[in-house]
Structures are given as structure tokens and as C-alpha cells.
N, C-alpha and C. Protein backbone atom coordinates (compact mmCIF):
# COMPACT_ATOMS: atom_id res chain seq x y z
N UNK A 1 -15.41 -2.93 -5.43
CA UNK A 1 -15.65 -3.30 -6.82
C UNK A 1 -14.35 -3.14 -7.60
N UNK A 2 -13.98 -3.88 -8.51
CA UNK A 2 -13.33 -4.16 -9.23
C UNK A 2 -13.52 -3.71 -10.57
N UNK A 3 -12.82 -2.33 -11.26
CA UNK A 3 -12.52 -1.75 -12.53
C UNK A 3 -11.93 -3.23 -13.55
N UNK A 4 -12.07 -3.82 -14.81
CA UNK A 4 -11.39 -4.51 -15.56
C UNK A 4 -11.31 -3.99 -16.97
N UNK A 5 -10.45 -3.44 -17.29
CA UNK A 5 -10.42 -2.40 -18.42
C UNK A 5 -9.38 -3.02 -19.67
N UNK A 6 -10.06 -3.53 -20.95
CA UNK A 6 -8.94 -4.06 -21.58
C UNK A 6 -8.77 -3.25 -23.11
N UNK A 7 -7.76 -2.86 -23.96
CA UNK A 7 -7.60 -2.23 -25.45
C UNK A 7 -7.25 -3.09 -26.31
N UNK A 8 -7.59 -2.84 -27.37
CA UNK A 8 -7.31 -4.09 -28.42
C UNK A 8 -6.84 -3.51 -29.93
N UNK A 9 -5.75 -3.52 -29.94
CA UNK A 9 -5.14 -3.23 -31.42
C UNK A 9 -5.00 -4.02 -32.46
N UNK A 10 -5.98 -4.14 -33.16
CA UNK A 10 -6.19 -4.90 -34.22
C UNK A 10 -5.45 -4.90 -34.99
N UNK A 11 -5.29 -6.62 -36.26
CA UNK A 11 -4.46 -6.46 -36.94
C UNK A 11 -5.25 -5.88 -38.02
N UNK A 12 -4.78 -5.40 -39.42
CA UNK A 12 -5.84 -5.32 -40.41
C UNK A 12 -6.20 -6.15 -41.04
N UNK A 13 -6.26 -6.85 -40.95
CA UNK A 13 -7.25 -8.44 -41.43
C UNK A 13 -8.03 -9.52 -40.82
N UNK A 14 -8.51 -8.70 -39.73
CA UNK A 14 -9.07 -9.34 -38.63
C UNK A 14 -10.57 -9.34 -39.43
N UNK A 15 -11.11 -10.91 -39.64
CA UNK A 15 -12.18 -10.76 -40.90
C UNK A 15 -13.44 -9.79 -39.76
N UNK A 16 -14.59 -9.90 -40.29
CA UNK A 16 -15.74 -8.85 -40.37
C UNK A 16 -16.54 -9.90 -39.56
N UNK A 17 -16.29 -10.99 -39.94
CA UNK A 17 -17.60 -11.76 -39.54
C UNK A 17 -16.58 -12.63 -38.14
N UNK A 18 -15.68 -13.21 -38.14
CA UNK A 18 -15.27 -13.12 -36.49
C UNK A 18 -15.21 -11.90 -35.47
N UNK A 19 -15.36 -10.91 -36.31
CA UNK A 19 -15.14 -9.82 -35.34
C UNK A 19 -16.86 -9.63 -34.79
N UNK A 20 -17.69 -9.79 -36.02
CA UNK A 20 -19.10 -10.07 -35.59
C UNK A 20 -19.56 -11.15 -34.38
N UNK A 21 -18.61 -12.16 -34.74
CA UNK A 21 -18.88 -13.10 -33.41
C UNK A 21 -18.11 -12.97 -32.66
N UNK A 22 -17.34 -12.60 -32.28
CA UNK A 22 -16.45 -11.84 -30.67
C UNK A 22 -17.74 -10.61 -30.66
N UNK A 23 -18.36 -9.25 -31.08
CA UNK A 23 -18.92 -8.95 -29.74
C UNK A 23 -19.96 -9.83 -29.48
N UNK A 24 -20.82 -10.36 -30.32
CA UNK A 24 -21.78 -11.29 -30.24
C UNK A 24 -21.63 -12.18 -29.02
N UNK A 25 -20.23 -12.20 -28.51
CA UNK A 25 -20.00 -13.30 -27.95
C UNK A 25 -19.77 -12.32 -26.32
N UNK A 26 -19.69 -11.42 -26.73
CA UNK A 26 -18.73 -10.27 -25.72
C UNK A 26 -20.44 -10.06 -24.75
N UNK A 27 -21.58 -9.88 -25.82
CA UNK A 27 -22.94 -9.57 -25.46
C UNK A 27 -23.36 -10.51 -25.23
N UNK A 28 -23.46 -11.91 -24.95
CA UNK A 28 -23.87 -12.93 -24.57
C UNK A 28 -23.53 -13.11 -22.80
N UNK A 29 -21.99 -12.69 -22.66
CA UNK A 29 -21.83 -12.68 -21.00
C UNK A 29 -22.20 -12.14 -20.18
N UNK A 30 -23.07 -10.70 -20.51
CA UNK A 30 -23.74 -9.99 -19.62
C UNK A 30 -25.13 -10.87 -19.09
N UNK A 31 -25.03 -10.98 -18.05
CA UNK A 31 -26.11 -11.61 -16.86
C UNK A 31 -25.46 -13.26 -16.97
N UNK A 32 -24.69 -13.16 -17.66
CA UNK A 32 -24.45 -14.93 -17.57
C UNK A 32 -23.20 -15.09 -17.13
N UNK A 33 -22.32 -14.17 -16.69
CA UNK A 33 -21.20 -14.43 -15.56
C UNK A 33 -21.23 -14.65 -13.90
N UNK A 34 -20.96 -15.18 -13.20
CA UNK A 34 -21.28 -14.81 -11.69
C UNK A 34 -19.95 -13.76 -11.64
N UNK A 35 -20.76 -13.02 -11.08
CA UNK A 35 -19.71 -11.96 -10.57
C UNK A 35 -19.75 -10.45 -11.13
N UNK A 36 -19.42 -10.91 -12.41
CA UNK A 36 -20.10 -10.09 -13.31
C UNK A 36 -21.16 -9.10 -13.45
N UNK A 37 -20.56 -7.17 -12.73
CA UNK A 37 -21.89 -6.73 -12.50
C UNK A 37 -22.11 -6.18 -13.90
N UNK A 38 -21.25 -5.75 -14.71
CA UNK A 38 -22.00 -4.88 -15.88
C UNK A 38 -20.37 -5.06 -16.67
N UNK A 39 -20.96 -4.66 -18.10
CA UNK A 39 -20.08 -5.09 -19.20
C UNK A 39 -20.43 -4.14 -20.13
N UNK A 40 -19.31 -3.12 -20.52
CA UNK A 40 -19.85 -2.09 -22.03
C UNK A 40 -18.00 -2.87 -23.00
N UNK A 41 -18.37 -2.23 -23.86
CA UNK A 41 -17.23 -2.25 -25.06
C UNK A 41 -17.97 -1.70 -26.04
N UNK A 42 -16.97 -1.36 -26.92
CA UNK A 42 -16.99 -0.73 -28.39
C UNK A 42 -16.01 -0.27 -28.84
N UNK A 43 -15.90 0.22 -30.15
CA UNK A 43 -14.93 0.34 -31.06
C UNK A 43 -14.20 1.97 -30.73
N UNK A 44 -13.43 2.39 -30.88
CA UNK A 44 -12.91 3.68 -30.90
C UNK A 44 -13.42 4.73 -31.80
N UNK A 45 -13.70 5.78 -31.21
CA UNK A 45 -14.63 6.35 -31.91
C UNK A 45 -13.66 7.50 -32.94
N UNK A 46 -12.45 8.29 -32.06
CA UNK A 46 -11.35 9.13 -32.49
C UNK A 46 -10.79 9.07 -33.62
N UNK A 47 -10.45 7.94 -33.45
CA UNK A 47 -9.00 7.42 -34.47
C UNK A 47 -8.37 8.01 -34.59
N UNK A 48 -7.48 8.63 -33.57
CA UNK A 48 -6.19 9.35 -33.18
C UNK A 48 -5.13 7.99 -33.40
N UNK A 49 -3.69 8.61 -33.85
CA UNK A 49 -2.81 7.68 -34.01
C UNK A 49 -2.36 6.67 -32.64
N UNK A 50 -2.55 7.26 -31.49
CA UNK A 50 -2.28 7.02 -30.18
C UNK A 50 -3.21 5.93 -29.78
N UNK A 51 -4.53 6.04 -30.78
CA UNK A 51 -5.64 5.15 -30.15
C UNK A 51 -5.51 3.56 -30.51
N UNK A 52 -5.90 3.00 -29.11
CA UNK A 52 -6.62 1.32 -29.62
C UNK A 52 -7.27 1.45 -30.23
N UNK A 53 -8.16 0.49 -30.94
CA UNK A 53 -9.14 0.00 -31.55
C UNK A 53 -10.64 -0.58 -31.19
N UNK A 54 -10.08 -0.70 -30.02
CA UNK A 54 -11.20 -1.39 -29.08
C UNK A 54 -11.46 -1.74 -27.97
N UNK A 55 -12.56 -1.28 -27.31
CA UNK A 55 -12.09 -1.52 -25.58
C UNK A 55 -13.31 -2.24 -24.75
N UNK A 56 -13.12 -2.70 -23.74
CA UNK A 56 -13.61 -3.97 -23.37
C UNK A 56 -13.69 -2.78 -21.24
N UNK A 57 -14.97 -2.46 -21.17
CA UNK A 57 -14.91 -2.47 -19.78
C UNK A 57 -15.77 -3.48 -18.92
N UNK A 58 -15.36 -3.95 -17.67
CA UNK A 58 -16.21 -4.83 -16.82
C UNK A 58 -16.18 -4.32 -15.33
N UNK A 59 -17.40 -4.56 -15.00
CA UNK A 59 -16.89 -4.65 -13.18
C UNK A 59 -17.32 -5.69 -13.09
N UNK A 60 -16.60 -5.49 -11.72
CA UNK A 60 -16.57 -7.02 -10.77
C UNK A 60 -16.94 -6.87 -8.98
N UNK A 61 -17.35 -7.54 -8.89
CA UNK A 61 -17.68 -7.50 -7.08
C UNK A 61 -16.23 -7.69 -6.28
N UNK A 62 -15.35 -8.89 -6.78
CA UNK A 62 -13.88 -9.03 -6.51
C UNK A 62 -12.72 -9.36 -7.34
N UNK A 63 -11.86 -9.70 -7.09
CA UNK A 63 -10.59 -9.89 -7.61
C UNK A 63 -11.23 -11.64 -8.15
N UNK A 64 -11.48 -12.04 -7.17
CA UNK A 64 -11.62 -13.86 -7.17
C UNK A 64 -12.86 -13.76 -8.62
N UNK A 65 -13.83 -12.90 -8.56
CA UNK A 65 -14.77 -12.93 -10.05
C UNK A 65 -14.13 -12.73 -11.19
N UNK A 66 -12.73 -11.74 -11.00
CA UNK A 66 -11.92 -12.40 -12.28
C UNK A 66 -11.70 -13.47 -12.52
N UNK A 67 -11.48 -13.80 -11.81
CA UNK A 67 -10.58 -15.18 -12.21
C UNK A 67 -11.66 -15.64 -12.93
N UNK A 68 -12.60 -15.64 -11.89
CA UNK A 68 -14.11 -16.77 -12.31
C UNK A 68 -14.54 -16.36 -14.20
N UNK A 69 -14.00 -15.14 -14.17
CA UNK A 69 -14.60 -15.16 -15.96
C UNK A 69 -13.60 -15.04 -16.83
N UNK A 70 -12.30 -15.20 -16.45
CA UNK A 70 -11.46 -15.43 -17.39
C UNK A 70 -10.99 -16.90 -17.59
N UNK A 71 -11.81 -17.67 -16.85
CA UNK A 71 -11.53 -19.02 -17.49
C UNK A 71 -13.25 -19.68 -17.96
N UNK A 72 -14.72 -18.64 -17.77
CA UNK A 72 -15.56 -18.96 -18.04
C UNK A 72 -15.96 -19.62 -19.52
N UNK A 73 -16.54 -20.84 -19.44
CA UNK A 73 -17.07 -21.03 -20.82
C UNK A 73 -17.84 -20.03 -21.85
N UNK A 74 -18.13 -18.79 -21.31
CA UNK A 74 -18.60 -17.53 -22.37
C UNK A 74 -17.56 -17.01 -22.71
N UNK A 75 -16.34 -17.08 -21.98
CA UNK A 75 -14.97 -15.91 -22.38
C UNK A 75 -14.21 -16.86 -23.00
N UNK A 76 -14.15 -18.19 -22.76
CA UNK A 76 -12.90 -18.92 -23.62
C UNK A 76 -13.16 -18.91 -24.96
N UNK A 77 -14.23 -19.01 -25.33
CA UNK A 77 -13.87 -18.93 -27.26
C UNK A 77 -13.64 -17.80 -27.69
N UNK A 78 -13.58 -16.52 -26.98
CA UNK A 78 -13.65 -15.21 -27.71
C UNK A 78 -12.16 -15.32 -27.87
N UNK A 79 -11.31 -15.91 -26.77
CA UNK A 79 -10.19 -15.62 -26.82
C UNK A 79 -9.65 -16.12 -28.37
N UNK A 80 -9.89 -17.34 -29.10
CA UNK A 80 -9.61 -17.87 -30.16
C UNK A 80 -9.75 -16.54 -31.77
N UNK A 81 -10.70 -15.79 -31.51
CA UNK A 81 -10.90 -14.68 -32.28
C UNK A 81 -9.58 -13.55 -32.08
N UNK A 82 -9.75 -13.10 -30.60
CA UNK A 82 -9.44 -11.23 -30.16
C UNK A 82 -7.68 -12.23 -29.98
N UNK A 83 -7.08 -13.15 -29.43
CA UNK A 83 -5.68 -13.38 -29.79
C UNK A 83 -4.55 -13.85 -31.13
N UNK A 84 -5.27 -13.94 -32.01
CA UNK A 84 -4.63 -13.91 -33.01
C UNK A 84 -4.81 -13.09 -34.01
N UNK A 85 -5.31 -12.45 -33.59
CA UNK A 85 -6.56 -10.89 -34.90
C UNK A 85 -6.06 -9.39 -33.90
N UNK A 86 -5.19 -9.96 -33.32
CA UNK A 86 -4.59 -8.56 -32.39
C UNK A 86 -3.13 -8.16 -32.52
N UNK A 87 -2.95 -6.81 -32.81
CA UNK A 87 -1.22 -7.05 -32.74
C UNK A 87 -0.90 -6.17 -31.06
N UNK A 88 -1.77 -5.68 -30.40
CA UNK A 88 -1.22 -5.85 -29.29
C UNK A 88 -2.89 -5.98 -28.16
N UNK A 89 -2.73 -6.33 -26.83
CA UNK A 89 -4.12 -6.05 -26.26
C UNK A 89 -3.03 -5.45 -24.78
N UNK A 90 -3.65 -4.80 -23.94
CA UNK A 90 -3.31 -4.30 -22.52
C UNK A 90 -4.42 -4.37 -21.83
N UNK A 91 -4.47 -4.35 -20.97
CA UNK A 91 -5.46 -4.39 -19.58
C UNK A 91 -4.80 -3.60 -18.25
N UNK A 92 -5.98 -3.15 -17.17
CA UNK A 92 -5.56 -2.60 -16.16
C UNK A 92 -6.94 -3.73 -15.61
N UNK A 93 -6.34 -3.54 -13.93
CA UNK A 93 -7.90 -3.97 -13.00
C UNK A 93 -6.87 -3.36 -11.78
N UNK A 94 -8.44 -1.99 -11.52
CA UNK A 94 -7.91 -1.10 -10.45
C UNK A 94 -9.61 -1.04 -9.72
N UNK A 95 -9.38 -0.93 -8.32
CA UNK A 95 -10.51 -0.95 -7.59
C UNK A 95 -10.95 0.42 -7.33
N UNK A 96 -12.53 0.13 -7.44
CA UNK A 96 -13.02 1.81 -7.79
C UNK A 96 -13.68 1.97 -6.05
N UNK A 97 -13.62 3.02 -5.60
CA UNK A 97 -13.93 3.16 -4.20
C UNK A 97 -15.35 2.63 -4.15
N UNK A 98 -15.65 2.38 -3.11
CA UNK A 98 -17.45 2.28 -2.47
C UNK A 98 -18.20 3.56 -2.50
N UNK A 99 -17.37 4.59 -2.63
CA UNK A 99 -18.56 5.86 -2.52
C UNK A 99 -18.75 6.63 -4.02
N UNK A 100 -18.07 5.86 -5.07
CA UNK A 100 -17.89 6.36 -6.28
C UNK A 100 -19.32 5.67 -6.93
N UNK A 101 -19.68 6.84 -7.60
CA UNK A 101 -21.37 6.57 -8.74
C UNK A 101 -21.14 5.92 -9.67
């Protein structure tokens, strides 16, 4: 399985109501990706200076189900919101063992 872990540093004017439809949109891909076993995100809860703003976790069965949902018709419009309403985003995708809960 496949960890896909992404942070999102918002700009401050990222309006209220696109940000409403990015997760809207974020909660729509769960069961409607192939590949796609499970999907959380939410906002940062800390607000430590160090912190993102927002984080995006997924698993995946493989490497190849990335691909499959980063060009999916549920993930391409979010991108139009979370890339220009961001002043930085990062990602990791690290594989979590078979014997891990």
C-alpha cells in the first residue's frame, strides 16, 4: 500500500466558498476513485508557525493508482482552486508495510 500525504499553505485570500468547494470536492472522491482505498484531510488544528494549513492523506493499493487519480476527473478541478490559493503545497508517497494496522 501506498502512503500519499500532501500540505497546503494557503494564501490569505483564498475565498471561503472555493475553499468550500475543494473539500466538497476532496469528499466526493472517496469510493469514486479506482484504487483509492481511503481518503481523510483537514485543516490544522495547532497553528504553530512551522505548520501547513492543510493536509490531504490517501492510500493507495499501488504506485500505478496514483497516477490513476491524479489525472482523475474528481481530482482535476480541485486542482484549479488548491493551485493558485496556495503559496506553497509538498507531498511525500512512501509505502507503508503489509503488516502495519
Amino acid at each position: 500500500m501506498i502512503r500519499h500525504a500532501v500540505l497546503f499553505k494557503f494564501t490569505p485570500d483564498f475565498p471561503a466558498e472555493q475553499r468550500a468547494a475543494w473539500t466538497a470536492g476532496l469528499d466526493r472522491m472517496r469510493g469514486n476513485v479506482p484504487g483509492l482505498l481511503a481518503l481523510t484531510h483537514g485543516p490544522d488544528v495547532i497553528r504553530s508557525e512551522r505548520a501547513f494549513d492543510y493536509a490531504i492523506v490517501a492510500d493507495f493499493a499501488s504506485v500505478a493508482d496514483i497516477e490513476v487519480y491524479n489525472t482523475h476527473p474528481l481530482h482535476e478541478p480541485l486542482k484549479k482552486y488548491s493551485f493558485p490559493n496556495s503559496e506553497q503545497i509538498i507531498s511525500v508517497d512512501f509505502e507503508i508495510p503489509k503488516d502495519t494496522p
